[in-house]
PDB file of N, CA and C in Angstrom:
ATOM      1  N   UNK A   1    -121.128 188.900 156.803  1.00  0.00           N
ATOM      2  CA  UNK A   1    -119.969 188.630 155.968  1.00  0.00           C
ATOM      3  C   UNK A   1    -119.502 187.177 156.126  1.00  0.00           C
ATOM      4  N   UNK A   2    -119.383 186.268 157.708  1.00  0.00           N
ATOM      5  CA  UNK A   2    -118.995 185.709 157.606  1.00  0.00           C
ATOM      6  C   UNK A   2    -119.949 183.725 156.465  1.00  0.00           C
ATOM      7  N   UNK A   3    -120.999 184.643 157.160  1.00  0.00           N
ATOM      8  CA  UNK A   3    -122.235 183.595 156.154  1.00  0.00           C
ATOM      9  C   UNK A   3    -122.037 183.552 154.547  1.00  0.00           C
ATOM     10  N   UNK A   4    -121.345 185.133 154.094  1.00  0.00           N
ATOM     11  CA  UNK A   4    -121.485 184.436 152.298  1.00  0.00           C
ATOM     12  C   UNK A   4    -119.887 183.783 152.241  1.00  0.00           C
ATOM     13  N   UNK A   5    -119.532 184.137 153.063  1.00  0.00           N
ATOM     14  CA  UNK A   5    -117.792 183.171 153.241  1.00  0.00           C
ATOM     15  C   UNK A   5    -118.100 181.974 153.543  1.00  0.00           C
ATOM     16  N   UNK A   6    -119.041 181.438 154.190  1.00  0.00           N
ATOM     17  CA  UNK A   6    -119.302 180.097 154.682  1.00  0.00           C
ATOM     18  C   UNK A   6    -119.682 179.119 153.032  1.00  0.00           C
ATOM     19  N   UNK A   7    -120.695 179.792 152.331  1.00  0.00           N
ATOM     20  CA  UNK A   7    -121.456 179.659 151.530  1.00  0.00           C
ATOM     21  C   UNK A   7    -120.499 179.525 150.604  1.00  0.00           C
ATOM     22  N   UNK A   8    -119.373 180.588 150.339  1.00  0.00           N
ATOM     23  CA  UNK A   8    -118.286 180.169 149.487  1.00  0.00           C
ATOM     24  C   UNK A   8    -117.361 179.331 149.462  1.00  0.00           C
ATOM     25  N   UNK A   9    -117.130 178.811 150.424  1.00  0.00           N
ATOM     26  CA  UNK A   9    -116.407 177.739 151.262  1.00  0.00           C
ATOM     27  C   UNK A   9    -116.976 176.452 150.848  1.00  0.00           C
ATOM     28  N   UNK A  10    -118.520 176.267 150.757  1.00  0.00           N
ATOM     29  CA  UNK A  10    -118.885 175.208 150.297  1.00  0.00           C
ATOM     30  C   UNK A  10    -119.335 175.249 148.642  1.00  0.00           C
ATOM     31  N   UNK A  11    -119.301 175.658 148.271  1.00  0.00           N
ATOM     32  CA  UNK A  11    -119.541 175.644 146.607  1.00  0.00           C
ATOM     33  C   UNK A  11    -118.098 175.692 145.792  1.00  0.00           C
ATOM     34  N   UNK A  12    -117.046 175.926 146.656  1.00  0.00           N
ATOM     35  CA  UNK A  12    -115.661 175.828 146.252  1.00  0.00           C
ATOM     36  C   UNK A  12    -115.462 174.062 146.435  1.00  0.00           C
ATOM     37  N   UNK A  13    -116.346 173.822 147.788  1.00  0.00           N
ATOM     38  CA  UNK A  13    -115.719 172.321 148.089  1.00  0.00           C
ATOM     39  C   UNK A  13    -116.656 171.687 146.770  1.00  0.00           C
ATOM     40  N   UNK A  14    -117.933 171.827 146.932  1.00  0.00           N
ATOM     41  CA  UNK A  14    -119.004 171.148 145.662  1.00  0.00           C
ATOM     42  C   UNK A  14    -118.293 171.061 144.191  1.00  0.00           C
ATOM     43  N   UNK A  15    -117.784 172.124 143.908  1.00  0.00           N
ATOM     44  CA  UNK A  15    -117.079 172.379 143.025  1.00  0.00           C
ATOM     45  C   UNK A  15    -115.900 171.219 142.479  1.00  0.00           C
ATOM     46  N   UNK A  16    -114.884 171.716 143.603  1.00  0.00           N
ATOM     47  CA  UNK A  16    -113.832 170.630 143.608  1.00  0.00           C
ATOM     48  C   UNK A  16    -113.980 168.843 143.649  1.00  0.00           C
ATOM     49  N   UNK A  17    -115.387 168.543 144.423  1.00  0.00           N
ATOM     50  CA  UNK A  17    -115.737 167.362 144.336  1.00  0.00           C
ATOM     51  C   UNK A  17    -116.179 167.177 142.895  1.00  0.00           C
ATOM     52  N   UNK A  18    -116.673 168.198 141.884  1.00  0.00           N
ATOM     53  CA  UNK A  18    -117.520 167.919 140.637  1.00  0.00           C
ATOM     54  C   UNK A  18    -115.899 167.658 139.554  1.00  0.00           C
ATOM     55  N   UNK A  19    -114.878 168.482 139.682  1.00  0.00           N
ATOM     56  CA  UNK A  19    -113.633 168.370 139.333  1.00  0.00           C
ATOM     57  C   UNK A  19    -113.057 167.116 139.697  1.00  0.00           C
ATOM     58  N   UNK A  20    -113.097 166.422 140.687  1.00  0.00           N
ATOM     59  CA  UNK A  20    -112.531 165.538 140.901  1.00  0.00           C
ATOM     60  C   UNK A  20    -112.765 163.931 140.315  1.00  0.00           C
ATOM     61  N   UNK A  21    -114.423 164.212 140.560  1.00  0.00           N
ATOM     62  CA  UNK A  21    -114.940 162.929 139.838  1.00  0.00           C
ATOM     63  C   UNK A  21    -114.751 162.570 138.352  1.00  0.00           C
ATOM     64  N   UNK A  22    -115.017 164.326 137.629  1.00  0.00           N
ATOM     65  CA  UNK A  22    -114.888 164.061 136.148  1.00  0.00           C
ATOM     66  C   UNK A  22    -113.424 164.429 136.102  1.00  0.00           C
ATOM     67  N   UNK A  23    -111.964 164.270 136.555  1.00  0.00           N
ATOM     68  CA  UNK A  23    -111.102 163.847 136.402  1.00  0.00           C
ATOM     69  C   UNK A  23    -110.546 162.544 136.659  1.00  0.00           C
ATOM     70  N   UNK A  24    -111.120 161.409 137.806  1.00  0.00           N
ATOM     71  CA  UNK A  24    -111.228 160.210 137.487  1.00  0.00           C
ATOM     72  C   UNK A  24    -111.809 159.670 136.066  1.00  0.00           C
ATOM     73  N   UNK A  25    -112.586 160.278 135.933  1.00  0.00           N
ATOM     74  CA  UNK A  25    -113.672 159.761 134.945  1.00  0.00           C
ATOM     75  C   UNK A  25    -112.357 159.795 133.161  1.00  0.00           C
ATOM     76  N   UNK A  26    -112.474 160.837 133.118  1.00  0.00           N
ATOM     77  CA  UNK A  26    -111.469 161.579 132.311  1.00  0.00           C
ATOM     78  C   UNK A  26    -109.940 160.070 132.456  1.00  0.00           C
ATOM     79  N   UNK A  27    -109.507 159.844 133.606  1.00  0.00           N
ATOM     80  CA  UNK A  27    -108.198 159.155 133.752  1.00  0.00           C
ATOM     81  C   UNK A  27    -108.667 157.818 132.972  1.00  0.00           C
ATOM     82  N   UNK A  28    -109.793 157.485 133.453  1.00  0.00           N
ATOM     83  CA  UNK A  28    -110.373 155.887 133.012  1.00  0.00           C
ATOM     84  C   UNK A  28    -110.757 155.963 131.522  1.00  0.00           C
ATOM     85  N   UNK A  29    -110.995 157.294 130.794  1.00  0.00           N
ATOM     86  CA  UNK A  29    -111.160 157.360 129.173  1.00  0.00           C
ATOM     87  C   UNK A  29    -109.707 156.902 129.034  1.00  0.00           C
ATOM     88  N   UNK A  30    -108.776 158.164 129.264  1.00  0.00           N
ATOM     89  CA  UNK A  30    -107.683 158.156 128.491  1.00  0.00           C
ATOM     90  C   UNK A  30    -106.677 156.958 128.472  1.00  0.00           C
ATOM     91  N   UNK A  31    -106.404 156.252 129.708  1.00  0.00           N
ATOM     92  CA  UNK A  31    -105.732 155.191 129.860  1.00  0.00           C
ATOM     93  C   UNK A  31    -106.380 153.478 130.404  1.00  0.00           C
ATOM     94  N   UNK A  32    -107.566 153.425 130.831  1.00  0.00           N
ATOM     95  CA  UNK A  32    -108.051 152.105 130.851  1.00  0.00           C
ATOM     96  C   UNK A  32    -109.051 151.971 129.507  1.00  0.00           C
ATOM     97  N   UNK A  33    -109.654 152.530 129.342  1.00  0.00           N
ATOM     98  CA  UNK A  33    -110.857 152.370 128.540  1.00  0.00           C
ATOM     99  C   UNK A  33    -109.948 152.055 127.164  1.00  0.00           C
ATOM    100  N   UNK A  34    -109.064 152.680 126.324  1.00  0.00           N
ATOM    101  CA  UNK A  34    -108.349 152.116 125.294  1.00  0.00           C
ATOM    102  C   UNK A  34    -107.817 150.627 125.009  1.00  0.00           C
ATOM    103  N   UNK A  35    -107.326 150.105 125.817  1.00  0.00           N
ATOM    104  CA  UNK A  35    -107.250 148.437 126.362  1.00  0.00           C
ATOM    105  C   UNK A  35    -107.698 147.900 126.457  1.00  0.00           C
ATOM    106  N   UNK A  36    -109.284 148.259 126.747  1.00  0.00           N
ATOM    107  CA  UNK A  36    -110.352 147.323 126.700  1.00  0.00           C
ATOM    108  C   UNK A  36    -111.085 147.322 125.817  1.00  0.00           C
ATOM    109  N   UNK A  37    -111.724 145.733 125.458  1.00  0.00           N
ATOM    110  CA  UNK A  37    -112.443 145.828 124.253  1.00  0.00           C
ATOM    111  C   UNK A  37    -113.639 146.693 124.468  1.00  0.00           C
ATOM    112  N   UNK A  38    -114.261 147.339 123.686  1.00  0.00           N
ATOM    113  CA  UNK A  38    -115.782 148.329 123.386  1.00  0.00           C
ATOM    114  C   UNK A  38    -117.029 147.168 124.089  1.00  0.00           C
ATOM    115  N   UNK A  39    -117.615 147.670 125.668  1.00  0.00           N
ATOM    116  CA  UNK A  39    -118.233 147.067 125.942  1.00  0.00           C
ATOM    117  C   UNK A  39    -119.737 147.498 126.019  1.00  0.00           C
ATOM    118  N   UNK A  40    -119.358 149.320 126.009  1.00  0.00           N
ATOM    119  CA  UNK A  40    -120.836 149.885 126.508  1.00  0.00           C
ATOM    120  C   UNK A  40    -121.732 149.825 125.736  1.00  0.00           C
ATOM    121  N   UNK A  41    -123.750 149.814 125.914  1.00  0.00           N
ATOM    122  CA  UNK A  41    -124.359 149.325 125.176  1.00  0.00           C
ATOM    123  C   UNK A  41    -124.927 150.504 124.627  1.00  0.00           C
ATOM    124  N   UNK A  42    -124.705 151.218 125.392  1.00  0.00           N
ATOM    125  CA  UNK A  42    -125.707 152.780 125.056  1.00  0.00           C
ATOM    126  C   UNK A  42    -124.523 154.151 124.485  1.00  0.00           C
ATOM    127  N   UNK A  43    -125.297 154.806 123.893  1.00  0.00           N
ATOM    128  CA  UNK A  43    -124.939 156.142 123.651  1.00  0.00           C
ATOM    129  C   UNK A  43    -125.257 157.612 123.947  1.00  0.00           C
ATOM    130  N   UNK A  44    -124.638 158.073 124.392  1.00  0.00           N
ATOM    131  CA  UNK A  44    -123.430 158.313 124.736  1.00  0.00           C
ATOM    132  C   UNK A  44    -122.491 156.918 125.829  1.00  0.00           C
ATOM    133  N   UNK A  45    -121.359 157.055 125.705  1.00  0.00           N
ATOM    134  CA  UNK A  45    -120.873 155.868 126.473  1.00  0.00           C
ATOM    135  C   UNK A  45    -121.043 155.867 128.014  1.00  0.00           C
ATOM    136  N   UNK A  46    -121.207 155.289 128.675  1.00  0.00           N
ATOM    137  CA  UNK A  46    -120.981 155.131 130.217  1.00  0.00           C
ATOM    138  C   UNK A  46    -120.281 156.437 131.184  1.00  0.00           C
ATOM    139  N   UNK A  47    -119.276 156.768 130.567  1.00  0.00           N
ATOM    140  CA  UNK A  47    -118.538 157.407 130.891  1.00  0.00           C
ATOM    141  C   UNK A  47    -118.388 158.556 130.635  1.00  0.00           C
ATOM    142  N   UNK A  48    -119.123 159.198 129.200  1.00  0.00           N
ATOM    143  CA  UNK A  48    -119.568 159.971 128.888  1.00  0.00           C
ATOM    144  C   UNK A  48    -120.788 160.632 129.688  1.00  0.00           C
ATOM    145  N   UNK A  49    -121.590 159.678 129.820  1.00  0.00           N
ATOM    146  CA  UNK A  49    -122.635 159.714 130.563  1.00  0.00           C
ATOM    147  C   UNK A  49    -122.303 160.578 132.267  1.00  0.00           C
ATOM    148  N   UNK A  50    -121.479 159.274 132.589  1.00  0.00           N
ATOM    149  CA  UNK A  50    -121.467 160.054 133.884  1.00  0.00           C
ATOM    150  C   UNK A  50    -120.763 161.497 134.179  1.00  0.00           C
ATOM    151  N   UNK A  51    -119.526 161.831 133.157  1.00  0.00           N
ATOM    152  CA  UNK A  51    -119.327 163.572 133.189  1.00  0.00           C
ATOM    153  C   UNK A  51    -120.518 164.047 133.038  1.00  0.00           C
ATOM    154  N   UNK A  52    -121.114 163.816 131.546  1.00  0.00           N
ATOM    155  CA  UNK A  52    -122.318 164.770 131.630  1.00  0.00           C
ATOM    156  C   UNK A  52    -123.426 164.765 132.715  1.00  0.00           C
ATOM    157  N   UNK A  53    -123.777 163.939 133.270  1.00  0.00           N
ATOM    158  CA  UNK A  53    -124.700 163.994 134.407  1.00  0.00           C
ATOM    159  C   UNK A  53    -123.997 164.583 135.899  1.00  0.00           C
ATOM    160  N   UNK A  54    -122.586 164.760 135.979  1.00  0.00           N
ATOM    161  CA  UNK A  54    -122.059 165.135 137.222  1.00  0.00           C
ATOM    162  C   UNK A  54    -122.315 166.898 136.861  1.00  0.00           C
ATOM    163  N   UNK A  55    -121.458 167.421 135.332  1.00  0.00           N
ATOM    164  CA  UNK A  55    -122.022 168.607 135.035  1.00  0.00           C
ATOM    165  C   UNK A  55    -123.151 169.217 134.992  1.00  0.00           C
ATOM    166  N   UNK A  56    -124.106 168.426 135.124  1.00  0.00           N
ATOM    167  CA  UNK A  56    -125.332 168.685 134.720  1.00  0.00           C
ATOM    168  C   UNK A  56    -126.731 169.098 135.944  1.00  0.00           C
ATOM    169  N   UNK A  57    -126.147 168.181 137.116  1.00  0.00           N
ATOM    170  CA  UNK A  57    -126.874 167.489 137.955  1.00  0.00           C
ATOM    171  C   UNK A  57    -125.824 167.976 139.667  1.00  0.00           C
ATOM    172  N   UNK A  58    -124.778 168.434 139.253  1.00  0.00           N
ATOM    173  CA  UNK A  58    -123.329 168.397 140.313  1.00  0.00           C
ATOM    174  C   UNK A  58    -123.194 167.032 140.584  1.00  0.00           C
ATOM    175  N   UNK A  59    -122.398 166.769 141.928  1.00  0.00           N
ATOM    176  CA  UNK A  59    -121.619 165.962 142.175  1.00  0.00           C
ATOM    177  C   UNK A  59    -122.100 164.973 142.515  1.00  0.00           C
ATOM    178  N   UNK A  60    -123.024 165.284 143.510  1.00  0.00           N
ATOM    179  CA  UNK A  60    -123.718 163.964 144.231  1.00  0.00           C
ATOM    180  C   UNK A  60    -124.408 163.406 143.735  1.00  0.00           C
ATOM    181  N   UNK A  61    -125.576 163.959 143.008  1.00  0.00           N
ATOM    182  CA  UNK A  61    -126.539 163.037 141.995  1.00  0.00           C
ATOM    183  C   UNK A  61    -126.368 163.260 140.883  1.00  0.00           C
ATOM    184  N   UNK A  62    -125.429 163.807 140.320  1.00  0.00           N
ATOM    185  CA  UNK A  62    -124.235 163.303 138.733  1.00  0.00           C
ATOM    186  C   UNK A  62    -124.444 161.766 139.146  1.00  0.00           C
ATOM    187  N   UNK A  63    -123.118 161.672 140.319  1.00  0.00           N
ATOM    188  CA  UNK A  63    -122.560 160.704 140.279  1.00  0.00           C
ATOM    189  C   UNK A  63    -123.614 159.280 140.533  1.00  0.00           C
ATOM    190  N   UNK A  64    -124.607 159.529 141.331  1.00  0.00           N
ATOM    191  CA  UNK A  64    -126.004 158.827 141.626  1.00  0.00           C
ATOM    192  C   UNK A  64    -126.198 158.277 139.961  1.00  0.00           C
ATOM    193  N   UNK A  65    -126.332 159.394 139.717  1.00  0.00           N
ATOM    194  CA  UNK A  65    -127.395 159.115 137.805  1.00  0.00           C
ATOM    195  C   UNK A  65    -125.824 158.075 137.081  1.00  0.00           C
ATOM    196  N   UNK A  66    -124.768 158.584 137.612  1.00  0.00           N
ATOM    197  CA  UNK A  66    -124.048 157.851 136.576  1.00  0.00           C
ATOM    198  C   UNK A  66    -123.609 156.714 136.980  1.00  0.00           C
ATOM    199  N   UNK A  67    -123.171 155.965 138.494  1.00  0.00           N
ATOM    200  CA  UNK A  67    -123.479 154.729 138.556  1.00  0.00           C
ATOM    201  C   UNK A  67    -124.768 153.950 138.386  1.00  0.00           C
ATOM    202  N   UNK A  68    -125.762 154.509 138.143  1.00  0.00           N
ATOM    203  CA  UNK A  68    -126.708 154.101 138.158  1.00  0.00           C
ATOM    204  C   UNK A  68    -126.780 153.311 136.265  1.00  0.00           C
ATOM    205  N   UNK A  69    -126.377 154.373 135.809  1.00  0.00           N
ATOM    206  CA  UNK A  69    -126.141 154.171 134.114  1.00  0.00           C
ATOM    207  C   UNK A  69    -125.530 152.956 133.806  1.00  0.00           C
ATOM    208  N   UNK A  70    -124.240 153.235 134.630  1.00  0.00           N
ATOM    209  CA  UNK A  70    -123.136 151.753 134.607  1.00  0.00           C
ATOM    210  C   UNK A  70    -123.563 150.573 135.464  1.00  0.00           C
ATOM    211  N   UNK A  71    -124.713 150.420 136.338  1.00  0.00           N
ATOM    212  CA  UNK A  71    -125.215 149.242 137.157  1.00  0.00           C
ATOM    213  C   UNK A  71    -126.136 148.869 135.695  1.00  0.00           C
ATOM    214  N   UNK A  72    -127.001 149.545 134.903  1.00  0.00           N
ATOM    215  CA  UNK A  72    -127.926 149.381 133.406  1.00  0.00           C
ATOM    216  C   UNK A  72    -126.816 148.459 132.709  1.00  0.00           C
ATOM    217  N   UNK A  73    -126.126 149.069 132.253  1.00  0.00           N
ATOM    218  CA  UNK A  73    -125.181 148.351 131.298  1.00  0.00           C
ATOM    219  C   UNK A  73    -124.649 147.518 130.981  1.00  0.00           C
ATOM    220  N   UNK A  74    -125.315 146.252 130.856  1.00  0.00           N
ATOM    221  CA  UNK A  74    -124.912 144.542 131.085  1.00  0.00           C
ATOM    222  C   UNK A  74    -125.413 144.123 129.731  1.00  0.00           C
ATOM    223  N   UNK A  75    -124.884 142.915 129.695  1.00  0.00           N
ATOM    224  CA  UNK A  75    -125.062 141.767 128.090  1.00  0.00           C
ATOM    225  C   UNK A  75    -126.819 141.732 128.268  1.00  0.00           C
ATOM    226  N   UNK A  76    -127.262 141.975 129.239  1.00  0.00           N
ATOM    227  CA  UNK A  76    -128.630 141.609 128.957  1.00  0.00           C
ATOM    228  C   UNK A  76    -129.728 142.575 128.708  1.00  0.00           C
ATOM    229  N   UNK A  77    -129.131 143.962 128.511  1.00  0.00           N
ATOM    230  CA  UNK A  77    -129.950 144.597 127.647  1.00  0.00           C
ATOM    231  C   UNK A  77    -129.645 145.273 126.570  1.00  0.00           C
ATOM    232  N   UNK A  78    -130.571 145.436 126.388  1.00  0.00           N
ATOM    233  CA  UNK A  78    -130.649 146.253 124.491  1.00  0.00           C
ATOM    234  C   UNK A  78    -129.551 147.149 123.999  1.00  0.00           C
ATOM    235  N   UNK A  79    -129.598 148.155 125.302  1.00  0.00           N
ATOM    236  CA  UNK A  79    -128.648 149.593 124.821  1.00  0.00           C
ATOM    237  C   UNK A  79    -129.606 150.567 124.604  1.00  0.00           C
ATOM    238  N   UNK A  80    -128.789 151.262 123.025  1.00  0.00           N
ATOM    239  CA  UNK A  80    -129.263 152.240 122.724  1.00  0.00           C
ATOM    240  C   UNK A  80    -129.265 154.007 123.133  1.00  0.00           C
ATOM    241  N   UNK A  81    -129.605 154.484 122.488  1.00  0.00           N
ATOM    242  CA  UNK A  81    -129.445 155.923 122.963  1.00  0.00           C
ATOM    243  C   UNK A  81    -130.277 156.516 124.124  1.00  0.00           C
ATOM    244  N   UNK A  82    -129.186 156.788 125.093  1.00  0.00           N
ATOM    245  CA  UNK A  82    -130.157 157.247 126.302  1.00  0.00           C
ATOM    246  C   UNK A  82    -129.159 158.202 127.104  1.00  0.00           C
ATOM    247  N   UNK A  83    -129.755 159.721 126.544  1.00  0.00           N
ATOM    248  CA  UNK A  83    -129.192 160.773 126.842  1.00  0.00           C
ATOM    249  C   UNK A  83    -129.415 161.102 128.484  1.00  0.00           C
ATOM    250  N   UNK A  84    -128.622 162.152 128.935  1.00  0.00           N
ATOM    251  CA  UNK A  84    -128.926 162.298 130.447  1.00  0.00           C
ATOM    252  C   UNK A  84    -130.593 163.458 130.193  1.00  0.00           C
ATOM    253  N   UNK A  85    -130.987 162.822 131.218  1.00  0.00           N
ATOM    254  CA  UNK A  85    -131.772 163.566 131.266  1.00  0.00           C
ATOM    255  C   UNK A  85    -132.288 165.189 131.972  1.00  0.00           C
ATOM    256  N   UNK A  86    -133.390 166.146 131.911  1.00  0.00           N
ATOM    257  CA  UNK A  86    -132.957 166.788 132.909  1.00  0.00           C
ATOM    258  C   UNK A  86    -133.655 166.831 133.759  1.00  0.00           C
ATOM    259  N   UNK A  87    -134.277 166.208 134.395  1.00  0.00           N
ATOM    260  CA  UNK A  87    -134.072 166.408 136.032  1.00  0.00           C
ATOM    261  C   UNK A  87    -133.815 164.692 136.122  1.00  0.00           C
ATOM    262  N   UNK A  88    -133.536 164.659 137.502  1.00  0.00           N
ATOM    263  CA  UNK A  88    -132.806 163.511 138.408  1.00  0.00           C
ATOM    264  C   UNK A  88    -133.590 162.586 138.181  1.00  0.00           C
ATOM    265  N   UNK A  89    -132.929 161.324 137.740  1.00  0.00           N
ATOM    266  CA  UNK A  89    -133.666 159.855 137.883  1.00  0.00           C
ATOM    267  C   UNK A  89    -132.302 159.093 137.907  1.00  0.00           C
ATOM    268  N   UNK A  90    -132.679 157.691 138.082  1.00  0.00           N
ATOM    269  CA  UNK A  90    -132.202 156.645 137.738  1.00  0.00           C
ATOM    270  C   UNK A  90    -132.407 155.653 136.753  1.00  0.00           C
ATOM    271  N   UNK A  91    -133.692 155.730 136.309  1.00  0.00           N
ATOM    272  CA  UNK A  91    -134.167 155.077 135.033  1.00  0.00           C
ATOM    273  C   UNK A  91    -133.720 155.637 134.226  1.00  0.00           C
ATOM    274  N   UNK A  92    -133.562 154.604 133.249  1.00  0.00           N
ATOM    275  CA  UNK A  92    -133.297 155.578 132.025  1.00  0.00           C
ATOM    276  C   UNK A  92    -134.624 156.257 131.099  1.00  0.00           C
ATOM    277  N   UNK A  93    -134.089 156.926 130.105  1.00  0.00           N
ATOM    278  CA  UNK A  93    -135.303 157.418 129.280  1.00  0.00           C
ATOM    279  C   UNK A  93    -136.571 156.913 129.204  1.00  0.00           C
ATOM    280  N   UNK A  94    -137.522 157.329 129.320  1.00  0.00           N
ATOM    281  CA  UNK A  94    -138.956 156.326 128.519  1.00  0.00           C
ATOM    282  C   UNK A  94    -138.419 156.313 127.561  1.00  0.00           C
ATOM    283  N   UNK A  95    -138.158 157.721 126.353  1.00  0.00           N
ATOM    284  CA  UNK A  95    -138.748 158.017 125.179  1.00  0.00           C
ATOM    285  C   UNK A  95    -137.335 157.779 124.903  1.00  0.00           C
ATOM    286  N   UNK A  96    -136.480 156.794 124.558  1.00  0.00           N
ATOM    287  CA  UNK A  96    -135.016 157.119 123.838  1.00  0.00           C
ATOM    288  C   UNK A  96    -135.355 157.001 122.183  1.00  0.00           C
ATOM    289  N   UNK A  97    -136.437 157.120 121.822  1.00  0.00           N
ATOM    290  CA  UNK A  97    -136.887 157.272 120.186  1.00  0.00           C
ATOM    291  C   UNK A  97    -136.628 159.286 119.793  1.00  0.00           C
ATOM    292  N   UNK A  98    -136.915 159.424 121.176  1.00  0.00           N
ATOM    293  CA  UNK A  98    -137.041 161.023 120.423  1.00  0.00           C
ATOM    294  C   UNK A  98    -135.688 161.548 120.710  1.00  0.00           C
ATOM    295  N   UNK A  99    -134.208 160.734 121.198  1.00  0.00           N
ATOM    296  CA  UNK A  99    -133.185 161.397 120.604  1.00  0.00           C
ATOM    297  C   UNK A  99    -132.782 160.677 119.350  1.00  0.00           C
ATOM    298  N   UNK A 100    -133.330 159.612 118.971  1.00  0.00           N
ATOM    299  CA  UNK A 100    -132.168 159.138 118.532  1.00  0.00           C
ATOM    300  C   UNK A 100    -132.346 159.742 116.662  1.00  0.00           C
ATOM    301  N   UNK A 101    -131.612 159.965 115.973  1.00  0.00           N
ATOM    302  CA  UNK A 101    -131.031 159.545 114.607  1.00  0.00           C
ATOM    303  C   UNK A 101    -131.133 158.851 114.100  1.00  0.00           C
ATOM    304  N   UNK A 102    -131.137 158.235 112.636  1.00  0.00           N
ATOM    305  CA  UNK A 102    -131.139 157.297 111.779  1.00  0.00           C
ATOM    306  C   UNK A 102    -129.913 156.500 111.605  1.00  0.00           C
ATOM    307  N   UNK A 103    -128.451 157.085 111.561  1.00  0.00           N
ATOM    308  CA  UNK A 103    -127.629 156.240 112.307  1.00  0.00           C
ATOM    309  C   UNK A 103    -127.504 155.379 113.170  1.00  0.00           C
ATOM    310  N   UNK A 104    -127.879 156.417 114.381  1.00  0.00           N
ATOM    311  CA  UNK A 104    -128.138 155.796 115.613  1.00  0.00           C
ATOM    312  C   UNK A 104    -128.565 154.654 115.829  1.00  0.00           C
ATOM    313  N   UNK A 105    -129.869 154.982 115.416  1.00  0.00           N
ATOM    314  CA  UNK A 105    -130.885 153.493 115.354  1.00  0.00           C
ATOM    315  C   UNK A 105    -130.673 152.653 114.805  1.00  0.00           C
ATOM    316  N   UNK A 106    -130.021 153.001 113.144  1.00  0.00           N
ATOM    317  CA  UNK A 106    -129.438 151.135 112.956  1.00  0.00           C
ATOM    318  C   UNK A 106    -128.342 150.599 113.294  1.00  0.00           C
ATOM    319  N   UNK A 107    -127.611 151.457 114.038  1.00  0.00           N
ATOM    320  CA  UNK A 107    -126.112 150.508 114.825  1.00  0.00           C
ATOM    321  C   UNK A 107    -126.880 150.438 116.133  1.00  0.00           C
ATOM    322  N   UNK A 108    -127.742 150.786 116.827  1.00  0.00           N
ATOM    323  CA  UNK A 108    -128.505 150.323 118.116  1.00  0.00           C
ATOM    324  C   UNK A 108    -129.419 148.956 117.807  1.00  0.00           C
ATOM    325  N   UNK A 109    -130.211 148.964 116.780  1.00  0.00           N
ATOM    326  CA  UNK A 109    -131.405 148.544 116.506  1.00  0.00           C
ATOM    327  C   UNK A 109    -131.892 147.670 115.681  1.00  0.00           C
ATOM    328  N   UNK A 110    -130.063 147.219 114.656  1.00  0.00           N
ATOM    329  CA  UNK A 110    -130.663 146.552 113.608  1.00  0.00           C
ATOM    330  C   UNK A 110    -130.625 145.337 114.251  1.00  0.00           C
ATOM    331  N   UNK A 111    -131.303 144.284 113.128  1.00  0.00           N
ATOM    332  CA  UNK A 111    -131.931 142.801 113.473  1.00  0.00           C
ATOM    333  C   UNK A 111    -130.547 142.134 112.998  1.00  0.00           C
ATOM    334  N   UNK A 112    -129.416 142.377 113.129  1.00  0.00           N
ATOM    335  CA  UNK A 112    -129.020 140.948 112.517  1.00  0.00           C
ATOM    336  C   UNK A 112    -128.284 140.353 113.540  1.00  0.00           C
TER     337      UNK A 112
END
């Protein structure tokens, strides 16, 4: 008895750490991110990104995959659509052709 109590004890804490991050995350949409000009290069946004990869992945390597997203995200690359993936990396997509849309691609992709 006392082992699946132990076990519950920690998936309550895993839990609460996965709550916690995507409520920072959540604080920095609703009140910093509005103020600032539109910087992210990819889609889904940065921040988007990293909820979905904390949900996706839990807490620890959510959060792995999603600083990792936001260390990517500089003036010196491309962008573009680069969904989380499913299992664990830090790279992004090979293939970001096979999510993307025709939208997508010409606000990612056009030449001018």
């Amino acid at each position: 008895m006392a082992r699946y109590l132990d076990t519950y004890v920690r998936l309550s804490e895993i839990n609460m750490l996965k709550k916690l991050l995507i409520g920072i995350v959540r604080i920095y949409q609703k009140f910093i991110s509005p103020v600032l000009p539109p910087s992210c290069r990819y889609y889904p946004t940065c921040s988007s990104y990293f909820i979905t990869a904390v949900q996706k992945h839990g807490a620890i390597l959510g959060a792995i995959m999603g600083t990792a997203r936001i260390l990517r995200c500089n003036p010196f690359v491309r962008g573009g659509v680069d969904p989380v993936p499913d299992n664990f990396t830090i790279f992004r997509n090979p293939h970001p052709e096979d999510y993307e849309d025709e939208i997508i691609a010409k606000k990612f992709h056009s030449k001018e």
